[in-house]
C-alpha atoms as a PDB file:
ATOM      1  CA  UNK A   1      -6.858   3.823 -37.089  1.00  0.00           C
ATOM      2  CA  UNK A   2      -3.984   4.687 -34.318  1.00  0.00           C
ATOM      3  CA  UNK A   3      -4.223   3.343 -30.780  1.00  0.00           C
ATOM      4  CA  UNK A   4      -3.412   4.990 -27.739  1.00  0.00           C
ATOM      5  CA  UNK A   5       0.012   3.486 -27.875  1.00  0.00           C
ATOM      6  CA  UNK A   6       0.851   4.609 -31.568  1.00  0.00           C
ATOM      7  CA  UNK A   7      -0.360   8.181 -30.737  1.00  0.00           C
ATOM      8  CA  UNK A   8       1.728   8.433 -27.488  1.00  0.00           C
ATOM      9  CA  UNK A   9       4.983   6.632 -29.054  1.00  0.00           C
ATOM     10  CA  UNK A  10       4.366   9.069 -32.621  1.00  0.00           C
ATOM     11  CA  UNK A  11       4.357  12.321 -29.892  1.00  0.00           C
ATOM     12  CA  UNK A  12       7.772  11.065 -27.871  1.00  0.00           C
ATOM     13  CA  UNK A  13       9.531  10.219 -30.722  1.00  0.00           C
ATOM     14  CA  UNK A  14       8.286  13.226 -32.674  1.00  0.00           C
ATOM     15  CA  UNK A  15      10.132  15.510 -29.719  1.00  0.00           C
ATOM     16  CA  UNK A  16      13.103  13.160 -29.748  1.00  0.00           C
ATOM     17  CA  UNK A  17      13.416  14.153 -33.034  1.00  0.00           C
ATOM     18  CA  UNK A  18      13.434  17.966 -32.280  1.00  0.00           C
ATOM     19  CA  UNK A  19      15.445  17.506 -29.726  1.00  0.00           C
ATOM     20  CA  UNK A  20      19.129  18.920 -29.895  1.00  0.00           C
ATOM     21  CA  UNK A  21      20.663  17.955 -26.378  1.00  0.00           C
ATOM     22  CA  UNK A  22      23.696  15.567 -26.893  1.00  0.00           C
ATOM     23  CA  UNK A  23      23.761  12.415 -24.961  1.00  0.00           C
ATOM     24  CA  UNK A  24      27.621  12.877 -23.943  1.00  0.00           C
ATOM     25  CA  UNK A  25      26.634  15.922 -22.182  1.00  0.00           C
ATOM     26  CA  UNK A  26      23.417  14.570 -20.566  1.00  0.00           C
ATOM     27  CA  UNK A  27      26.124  11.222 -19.326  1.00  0.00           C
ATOM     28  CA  UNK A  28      27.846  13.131 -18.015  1.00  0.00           C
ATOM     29  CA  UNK A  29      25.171  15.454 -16.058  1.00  0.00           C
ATOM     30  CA  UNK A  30      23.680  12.481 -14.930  1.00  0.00           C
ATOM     31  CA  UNK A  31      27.171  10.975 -13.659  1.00  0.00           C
ATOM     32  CA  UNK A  32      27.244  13.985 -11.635  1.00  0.00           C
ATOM     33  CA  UNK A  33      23.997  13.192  -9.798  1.00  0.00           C
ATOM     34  CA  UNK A  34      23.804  12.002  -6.039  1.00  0.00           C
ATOM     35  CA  UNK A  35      23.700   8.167  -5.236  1.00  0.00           C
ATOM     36  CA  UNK A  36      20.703   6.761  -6.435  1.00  0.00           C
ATOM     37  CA  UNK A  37      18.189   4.894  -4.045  1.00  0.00           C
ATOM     38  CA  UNK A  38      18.041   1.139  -5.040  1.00  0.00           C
ATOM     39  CA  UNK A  39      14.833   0.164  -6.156  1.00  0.00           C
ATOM     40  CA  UNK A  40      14.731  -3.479  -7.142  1.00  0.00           C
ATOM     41  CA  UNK A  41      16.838  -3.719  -3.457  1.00  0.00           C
ATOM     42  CA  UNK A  42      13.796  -1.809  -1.893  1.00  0.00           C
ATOM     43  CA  UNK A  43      11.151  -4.280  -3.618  1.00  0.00           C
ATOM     44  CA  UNK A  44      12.967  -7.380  -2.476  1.00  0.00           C
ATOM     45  CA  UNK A  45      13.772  -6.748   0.725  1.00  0.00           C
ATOM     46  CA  UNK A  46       9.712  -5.505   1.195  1.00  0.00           C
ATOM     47  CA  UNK A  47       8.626  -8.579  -0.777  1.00  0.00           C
ATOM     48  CA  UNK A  48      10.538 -10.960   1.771  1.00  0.00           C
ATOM     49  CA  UNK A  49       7.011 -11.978   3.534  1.00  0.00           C
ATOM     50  CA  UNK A  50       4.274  -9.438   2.038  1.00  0.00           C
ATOM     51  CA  UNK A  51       4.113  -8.386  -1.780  1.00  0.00           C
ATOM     52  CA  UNK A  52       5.375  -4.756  -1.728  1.00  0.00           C
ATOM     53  CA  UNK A  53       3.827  -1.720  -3.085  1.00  0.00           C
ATOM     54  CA  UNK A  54       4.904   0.724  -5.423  1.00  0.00           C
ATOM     55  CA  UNK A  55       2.264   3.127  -5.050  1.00  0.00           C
ATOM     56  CA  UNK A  56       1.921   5.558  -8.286  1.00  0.00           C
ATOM     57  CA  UNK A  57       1.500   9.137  -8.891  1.00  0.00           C
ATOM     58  CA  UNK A  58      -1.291   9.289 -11.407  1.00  0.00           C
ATOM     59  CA  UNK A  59      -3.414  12.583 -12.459  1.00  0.00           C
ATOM     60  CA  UNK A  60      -5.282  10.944 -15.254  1.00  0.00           C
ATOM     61  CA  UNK A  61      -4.951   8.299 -18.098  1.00  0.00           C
ATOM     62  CA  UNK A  62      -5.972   8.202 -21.549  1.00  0.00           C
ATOM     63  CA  UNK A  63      -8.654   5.901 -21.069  1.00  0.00           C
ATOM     64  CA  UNK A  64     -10.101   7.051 -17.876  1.00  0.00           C
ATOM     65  CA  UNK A  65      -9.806  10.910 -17.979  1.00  0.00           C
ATOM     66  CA  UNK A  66      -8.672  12.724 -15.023  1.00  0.00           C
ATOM     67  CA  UNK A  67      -8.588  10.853 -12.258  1.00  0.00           C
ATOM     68  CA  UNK A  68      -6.839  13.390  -9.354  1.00  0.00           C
ATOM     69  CA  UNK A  69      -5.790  15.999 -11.770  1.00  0.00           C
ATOM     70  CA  UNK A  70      -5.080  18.398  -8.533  1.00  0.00           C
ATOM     71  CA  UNK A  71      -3.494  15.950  -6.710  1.00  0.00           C
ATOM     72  CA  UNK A  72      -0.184  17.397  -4.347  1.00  0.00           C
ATOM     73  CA  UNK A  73       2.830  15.178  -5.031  1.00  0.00           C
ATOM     74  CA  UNK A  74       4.329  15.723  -2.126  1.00  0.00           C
ATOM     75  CA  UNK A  75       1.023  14.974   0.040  1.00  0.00           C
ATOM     76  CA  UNK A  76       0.555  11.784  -2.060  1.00  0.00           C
ATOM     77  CA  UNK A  77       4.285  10.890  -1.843  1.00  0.00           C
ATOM     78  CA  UNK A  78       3.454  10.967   2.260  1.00  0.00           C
ATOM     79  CA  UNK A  79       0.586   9.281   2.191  1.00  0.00           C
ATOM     80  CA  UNK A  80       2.021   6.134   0.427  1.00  0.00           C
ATOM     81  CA  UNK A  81       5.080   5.935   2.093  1.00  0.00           C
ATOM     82  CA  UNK A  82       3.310   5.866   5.526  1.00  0.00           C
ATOM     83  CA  UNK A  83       1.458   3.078   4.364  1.00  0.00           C
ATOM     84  CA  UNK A  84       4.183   1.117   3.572  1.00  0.00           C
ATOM     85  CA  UNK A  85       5.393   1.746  -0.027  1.00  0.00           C
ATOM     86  CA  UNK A  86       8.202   0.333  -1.016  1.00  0.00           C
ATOM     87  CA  UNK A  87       8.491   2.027  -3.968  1.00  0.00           C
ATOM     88  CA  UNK A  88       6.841   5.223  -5.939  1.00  0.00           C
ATOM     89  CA  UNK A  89       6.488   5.747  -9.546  1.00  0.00           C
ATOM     90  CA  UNK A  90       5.571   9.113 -10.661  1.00  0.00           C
ATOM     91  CA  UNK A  91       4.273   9.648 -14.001  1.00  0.00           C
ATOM     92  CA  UNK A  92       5.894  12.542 -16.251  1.00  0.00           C
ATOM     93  CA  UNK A  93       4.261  12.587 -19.496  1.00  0.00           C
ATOM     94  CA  UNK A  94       2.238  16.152 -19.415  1.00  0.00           C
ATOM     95  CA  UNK A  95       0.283  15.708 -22.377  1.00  0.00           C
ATOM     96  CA  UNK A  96      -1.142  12.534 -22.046  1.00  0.00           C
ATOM     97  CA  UNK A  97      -1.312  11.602 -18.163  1.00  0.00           C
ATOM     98  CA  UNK A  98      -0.848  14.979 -16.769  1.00  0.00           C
ATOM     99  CA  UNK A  99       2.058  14.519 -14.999  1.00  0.00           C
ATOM    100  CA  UNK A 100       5.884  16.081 -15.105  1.00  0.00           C
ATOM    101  CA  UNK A 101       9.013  16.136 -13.756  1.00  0.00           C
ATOM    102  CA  UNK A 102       8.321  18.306 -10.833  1.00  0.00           C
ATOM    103  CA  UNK A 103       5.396  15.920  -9.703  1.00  0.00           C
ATOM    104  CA  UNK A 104       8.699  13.612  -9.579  1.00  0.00           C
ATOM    105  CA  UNK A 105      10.998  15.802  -7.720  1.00  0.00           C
ATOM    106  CA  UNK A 106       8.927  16.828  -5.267  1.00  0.00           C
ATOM    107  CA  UNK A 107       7.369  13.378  -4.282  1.00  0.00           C
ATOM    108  CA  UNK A 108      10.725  12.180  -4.053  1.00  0.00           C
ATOM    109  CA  UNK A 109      11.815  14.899  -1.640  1.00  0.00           C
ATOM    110  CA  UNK A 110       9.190  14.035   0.479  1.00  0.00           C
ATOM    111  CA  UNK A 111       9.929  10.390   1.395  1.00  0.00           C
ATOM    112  CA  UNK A 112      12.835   7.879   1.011  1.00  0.00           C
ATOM    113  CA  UNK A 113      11.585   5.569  -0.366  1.00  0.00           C
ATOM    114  CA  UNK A 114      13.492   4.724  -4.152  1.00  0.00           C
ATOM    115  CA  UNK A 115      11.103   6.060  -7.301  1.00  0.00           C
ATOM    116  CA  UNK A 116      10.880   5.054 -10.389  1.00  0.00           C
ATOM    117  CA  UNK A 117       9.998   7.340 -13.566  1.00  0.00           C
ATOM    118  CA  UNK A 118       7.117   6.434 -15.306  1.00  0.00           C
ATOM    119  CA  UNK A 119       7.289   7.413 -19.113  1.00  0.00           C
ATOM    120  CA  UNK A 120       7.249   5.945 -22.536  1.00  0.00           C
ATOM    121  CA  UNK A 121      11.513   5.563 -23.130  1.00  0.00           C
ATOM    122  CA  UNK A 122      11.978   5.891 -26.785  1.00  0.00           C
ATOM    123  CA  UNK A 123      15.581   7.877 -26.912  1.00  0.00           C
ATOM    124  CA  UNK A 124      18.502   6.953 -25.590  1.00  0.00           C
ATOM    125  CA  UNK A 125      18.644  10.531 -23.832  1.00  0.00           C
ATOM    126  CA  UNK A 126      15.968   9.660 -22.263  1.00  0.00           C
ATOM    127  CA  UNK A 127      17.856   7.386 -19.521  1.00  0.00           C
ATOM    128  CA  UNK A 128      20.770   9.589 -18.069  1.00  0.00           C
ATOM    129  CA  UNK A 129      17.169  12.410 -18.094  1.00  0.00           C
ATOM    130  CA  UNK A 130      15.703  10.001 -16.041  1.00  0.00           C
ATOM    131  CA  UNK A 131      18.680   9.901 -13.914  1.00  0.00           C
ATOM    132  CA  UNK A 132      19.476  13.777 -13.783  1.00  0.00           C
ATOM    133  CA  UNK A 133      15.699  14.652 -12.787  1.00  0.00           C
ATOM    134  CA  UNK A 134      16.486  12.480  -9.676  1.00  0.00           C
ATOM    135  CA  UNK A 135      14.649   9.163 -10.528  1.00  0.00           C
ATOM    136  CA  UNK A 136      16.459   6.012  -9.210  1.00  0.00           C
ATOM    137  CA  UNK A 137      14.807   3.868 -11.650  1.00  0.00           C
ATOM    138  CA  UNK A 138      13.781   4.053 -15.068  1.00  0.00           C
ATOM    139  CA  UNK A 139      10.732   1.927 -17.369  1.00  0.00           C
ATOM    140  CA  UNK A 140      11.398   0.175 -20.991  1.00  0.00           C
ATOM    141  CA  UNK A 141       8.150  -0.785 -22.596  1.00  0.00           C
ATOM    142  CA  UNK A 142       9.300  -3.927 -24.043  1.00  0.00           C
ATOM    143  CA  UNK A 143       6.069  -2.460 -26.923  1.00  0.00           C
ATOM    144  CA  UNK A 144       7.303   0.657 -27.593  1.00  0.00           C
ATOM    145  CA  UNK A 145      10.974  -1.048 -28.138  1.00  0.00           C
ATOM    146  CA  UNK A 146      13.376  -2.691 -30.786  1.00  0.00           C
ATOM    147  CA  UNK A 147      15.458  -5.233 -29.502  1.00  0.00           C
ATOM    148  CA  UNK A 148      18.998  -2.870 -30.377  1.00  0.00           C
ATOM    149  CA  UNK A 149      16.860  -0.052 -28.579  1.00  0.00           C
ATOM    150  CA  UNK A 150      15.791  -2.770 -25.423  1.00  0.00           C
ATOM    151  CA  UNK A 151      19.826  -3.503 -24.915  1.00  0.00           C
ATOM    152  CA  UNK A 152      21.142  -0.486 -25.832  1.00  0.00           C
ATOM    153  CA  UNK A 153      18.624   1.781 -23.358  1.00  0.00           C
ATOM    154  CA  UNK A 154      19.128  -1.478 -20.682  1.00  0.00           C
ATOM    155  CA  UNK A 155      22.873  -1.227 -20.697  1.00  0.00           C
ATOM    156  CA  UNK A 156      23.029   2.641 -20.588  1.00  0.00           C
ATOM    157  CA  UNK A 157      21.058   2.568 -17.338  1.00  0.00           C
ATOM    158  CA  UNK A 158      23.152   0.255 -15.989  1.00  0.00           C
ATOM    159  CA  UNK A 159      26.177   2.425 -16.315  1.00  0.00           C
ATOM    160  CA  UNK A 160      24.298   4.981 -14.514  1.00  0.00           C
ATOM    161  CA  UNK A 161      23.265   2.789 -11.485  1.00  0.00           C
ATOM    162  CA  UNK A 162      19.541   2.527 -12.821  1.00  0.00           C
ATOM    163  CA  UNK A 163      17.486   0.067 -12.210  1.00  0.00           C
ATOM    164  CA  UNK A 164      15.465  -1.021 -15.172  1.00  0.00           C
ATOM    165  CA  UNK A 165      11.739  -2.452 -14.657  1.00  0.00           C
ATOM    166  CA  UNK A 166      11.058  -3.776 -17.756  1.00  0.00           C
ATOM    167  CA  UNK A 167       7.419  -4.132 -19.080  1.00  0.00           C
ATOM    168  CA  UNK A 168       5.741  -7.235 -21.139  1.00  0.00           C
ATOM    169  CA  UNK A 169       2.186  -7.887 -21.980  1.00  0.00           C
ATOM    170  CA  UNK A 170       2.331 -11.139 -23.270  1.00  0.00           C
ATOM    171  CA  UNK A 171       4.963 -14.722 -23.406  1.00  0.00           C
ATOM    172  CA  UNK A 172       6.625 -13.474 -26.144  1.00  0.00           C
ATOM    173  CA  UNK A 173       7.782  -9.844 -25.201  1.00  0.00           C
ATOM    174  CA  UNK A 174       9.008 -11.880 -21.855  1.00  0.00           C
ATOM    175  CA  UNK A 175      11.519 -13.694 -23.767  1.00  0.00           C
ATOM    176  CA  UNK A 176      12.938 -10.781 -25.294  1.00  0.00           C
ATOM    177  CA  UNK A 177      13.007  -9.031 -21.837  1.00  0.00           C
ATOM    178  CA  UNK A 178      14.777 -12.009 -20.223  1.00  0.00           C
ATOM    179  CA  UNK A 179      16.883 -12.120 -23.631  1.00  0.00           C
ATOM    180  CA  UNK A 180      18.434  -8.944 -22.382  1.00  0.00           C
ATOM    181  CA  UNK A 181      19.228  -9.462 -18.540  1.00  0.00           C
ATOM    182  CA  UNK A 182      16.519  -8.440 -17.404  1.00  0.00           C
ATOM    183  CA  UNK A 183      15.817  -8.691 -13.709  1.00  0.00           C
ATOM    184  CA  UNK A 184      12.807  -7.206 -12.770  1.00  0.00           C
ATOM    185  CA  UNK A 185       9.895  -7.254 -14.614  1.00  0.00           C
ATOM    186  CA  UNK A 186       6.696  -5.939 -15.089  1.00  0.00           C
ATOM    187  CA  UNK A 187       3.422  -7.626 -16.460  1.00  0.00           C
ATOM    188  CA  UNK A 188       0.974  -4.724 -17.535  1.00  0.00           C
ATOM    189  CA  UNK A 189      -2.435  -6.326 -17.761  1.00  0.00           C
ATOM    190  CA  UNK A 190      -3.303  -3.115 -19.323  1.00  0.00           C
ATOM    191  CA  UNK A 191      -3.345  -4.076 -23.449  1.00  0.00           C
ATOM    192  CA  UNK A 192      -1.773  -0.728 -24.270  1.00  0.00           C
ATOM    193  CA  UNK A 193      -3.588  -1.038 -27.657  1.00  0.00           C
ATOM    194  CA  UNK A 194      -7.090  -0.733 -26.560  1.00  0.00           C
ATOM    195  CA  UNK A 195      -5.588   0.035 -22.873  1.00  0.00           C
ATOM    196  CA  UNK A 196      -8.829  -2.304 -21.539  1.00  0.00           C
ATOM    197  CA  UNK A 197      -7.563  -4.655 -18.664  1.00  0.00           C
ATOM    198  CA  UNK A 198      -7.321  -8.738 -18.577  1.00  0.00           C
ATOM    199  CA  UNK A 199      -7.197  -9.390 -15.046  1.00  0.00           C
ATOM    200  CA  UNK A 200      -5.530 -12.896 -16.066  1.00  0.00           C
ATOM    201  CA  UNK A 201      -3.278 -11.708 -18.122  1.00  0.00           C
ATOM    202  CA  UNK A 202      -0.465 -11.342 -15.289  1.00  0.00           C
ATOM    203  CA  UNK A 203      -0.746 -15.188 -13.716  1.00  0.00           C
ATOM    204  CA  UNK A 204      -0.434 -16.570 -17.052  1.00  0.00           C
ATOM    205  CA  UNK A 205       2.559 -14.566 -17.809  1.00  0.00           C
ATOM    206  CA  UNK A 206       3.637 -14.842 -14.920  1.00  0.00           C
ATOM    207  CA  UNK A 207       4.242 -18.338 -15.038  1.00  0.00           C
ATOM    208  CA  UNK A 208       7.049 -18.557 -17.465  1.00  0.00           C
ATOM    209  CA  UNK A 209       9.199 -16.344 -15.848  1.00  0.00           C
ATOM    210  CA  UNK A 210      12.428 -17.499 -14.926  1.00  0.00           C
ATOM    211  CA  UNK A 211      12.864 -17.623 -11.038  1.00  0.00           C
ATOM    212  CA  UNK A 212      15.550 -15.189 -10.719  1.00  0.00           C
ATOM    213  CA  UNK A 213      13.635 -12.456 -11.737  1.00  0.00           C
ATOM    214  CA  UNK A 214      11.145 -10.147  -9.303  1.00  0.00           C
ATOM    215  CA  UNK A 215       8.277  -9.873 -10.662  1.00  0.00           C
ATOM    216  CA  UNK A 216       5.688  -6.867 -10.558  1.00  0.00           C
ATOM    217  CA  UNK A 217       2.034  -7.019 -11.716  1.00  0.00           C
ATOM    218  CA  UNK A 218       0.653  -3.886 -12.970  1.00  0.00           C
ATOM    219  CA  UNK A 219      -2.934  -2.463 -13.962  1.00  0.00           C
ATOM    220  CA  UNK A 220      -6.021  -3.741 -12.385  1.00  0.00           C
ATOM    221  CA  UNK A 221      -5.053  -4.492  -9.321  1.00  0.00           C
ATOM    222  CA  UNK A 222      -7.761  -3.001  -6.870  1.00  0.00           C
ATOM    223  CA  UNK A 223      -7.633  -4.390  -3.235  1.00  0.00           C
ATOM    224  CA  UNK A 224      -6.381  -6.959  -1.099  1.00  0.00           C
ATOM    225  CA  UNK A 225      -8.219 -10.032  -3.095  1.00  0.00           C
ATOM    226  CA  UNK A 226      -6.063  -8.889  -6.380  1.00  0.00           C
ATOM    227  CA  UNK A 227      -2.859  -8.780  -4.151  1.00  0.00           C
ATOM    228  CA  UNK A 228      -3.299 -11.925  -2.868  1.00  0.00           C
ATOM    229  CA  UNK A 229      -4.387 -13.577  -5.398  1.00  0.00           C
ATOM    230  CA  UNK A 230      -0.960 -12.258  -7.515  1.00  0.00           C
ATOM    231  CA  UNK A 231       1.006 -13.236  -4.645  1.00  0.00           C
ATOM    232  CA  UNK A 232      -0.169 -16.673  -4.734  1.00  0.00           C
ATOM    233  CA  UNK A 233       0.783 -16.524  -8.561  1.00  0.00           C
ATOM    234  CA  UNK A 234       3.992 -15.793  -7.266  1.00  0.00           C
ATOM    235  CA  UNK A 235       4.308 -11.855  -7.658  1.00  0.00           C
ATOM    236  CA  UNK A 236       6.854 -10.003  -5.054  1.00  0.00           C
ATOM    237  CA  UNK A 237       5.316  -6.624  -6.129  1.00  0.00           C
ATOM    238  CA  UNK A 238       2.083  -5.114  -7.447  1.00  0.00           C
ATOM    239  CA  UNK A 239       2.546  -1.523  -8.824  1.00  0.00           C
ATOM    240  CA  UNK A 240      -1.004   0.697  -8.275  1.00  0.00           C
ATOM    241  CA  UNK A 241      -2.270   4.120  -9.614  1.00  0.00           C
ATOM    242  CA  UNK A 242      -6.030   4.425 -10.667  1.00  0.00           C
ATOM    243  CA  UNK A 243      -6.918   2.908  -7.136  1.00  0.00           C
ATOM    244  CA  UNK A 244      -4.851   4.539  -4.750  1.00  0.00           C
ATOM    245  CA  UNK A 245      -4.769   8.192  -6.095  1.00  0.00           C
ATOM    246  CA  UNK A 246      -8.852   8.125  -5.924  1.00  0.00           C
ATOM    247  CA  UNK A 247      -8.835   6.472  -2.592  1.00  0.00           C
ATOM    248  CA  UNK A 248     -10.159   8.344   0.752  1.00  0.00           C
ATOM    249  CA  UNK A 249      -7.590   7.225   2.719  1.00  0.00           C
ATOM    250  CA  UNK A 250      -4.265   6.328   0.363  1.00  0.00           C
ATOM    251  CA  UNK A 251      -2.291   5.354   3.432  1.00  0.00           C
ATOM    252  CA  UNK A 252      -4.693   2.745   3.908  1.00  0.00           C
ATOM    253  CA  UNK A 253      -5.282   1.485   0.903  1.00  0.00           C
ATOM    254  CA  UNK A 254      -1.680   1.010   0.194  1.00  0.00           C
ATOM    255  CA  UNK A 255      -1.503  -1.196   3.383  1.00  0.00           C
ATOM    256  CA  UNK A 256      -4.324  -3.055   2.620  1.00  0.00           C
ATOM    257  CA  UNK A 257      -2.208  -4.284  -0.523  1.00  0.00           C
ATOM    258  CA  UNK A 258       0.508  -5.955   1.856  1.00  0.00           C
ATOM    259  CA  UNK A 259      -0.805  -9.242   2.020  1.00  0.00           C
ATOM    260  CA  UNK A 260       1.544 -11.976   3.053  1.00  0.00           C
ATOM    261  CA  UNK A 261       3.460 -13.918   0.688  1.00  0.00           C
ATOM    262  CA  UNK A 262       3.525 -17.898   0.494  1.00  0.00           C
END
């Protein structure tokens, strides 16, 4: 029986496969682009004494349904970034969390804060894409990924001034992600398999990473006592959707997040 992940990964790669654009011409586009905003620089300077925030742009999942389905970018964008985001990340898969590239562009127009684009990365035009719809960062599911793709997608993004949070569920994904540079990275406690949440799963793989890399905890995360408890585990970031985007007041919640770092 397919999992959520096989079903999403069979539908990107199914439309990379249709796809005609050449990546020498998207390079290039994306060469053209203004100056990116640096995101990992955003995250560490934030995460100097309280774990930063990138606060997500989520309309639904494909676990939990719709979630804020009419949700205004823009207003959302706003809302974060006057509680103290560091960072956004904006889904743009349409069929399967209801988001898109304009939920992107305009949430990035609104603030200045840096913003990362949140998709499943299985093409190597999918990078300079990222870079050409305006994102400033871009994900690599380290799940999704062969190791030629991981380097391959890693080192294209790098020529485009990318930065590259790279996602692991478990010890041995991390090795592969530090195998390949990688600097900042991301510990989904989301199994994205059965997409249910371990709410330990980020402390204990958080505690092999090397020290030179910032690390972000993702999924699960659902108020200050998570925050603070990752930041004790010693987390600079926390990345939030389900939470904040169903929240009363998202400006709020978002600062509530900041607890101080050890």
């Amino acid at each position: 029986m397919a999992t959520y992940l096989d079903r999403i990964l069979e539908q990107h790669r199914d439309d990379a496969a249709t796809d005609t654009d050449l990546i020498e011409d998207l390079l290039d586009q994306a060469r053209a682009q203004p100056e990116v905003r640096g995101f990992r620089a955003a995250l560490e300077a934030a995460s100097s004494a309280d774990v930063a925030v990138i606060a997500e742009v989520k309309r639904r999942s494909p676990s939990r349904g719709d979630l804020a389905v009419d949700l205004d970018a823009a207003q959302m964008a706003t809302s974060y970034a006057r509680g103290g985001a560091a960072c956004l990340s904006v889904l743009t898969d349409a069929q399967w969390f209801g988001g898109s590239v304009r939920d992107l562009q305009r949430a990035r127009a609104a603030i200045e804060v840096p913003v990362l684009r949140k998709d499943f990365t299985v093409d190597p035009r999918d990078v300079p894409r990222a870079r050409i719809m305006g994102a400033d960062a871009v994900l690599l599911i380290v799940a999704a990924l062969d190791d030629h793709e991981l380097v391959d997608f890693h080192a294209i993004a790098g020529e485009l001034d990318l930065d590259v949070l790279v996602e692991v569920h478990d010890e041995a994904e991390l090795e592969r992600a530090v195998a390949i540079g990688a600097d900042l990275i991301g510990v989904n406690q989301r199994d994205l398999v059965t997409f249910a949440v371990d709410t330990d799963r980020a402390v204990r793989v958080g505690a092999s990473m090397p020290d030179s890399v910032l690390r972000v905890a993702e999924s699960g995360i659902r108020g200050a006592d998570d925050a603070r408890r990752l930041a004790d585990a010693g987390f600079h970031a926390v990345l939030v959707g389900e939470s904040l985007v169903t929240a009363g007041d998202p400006a709020q919640s978002v600062a509530d997040l900041r607890v101080p770092r050890q």
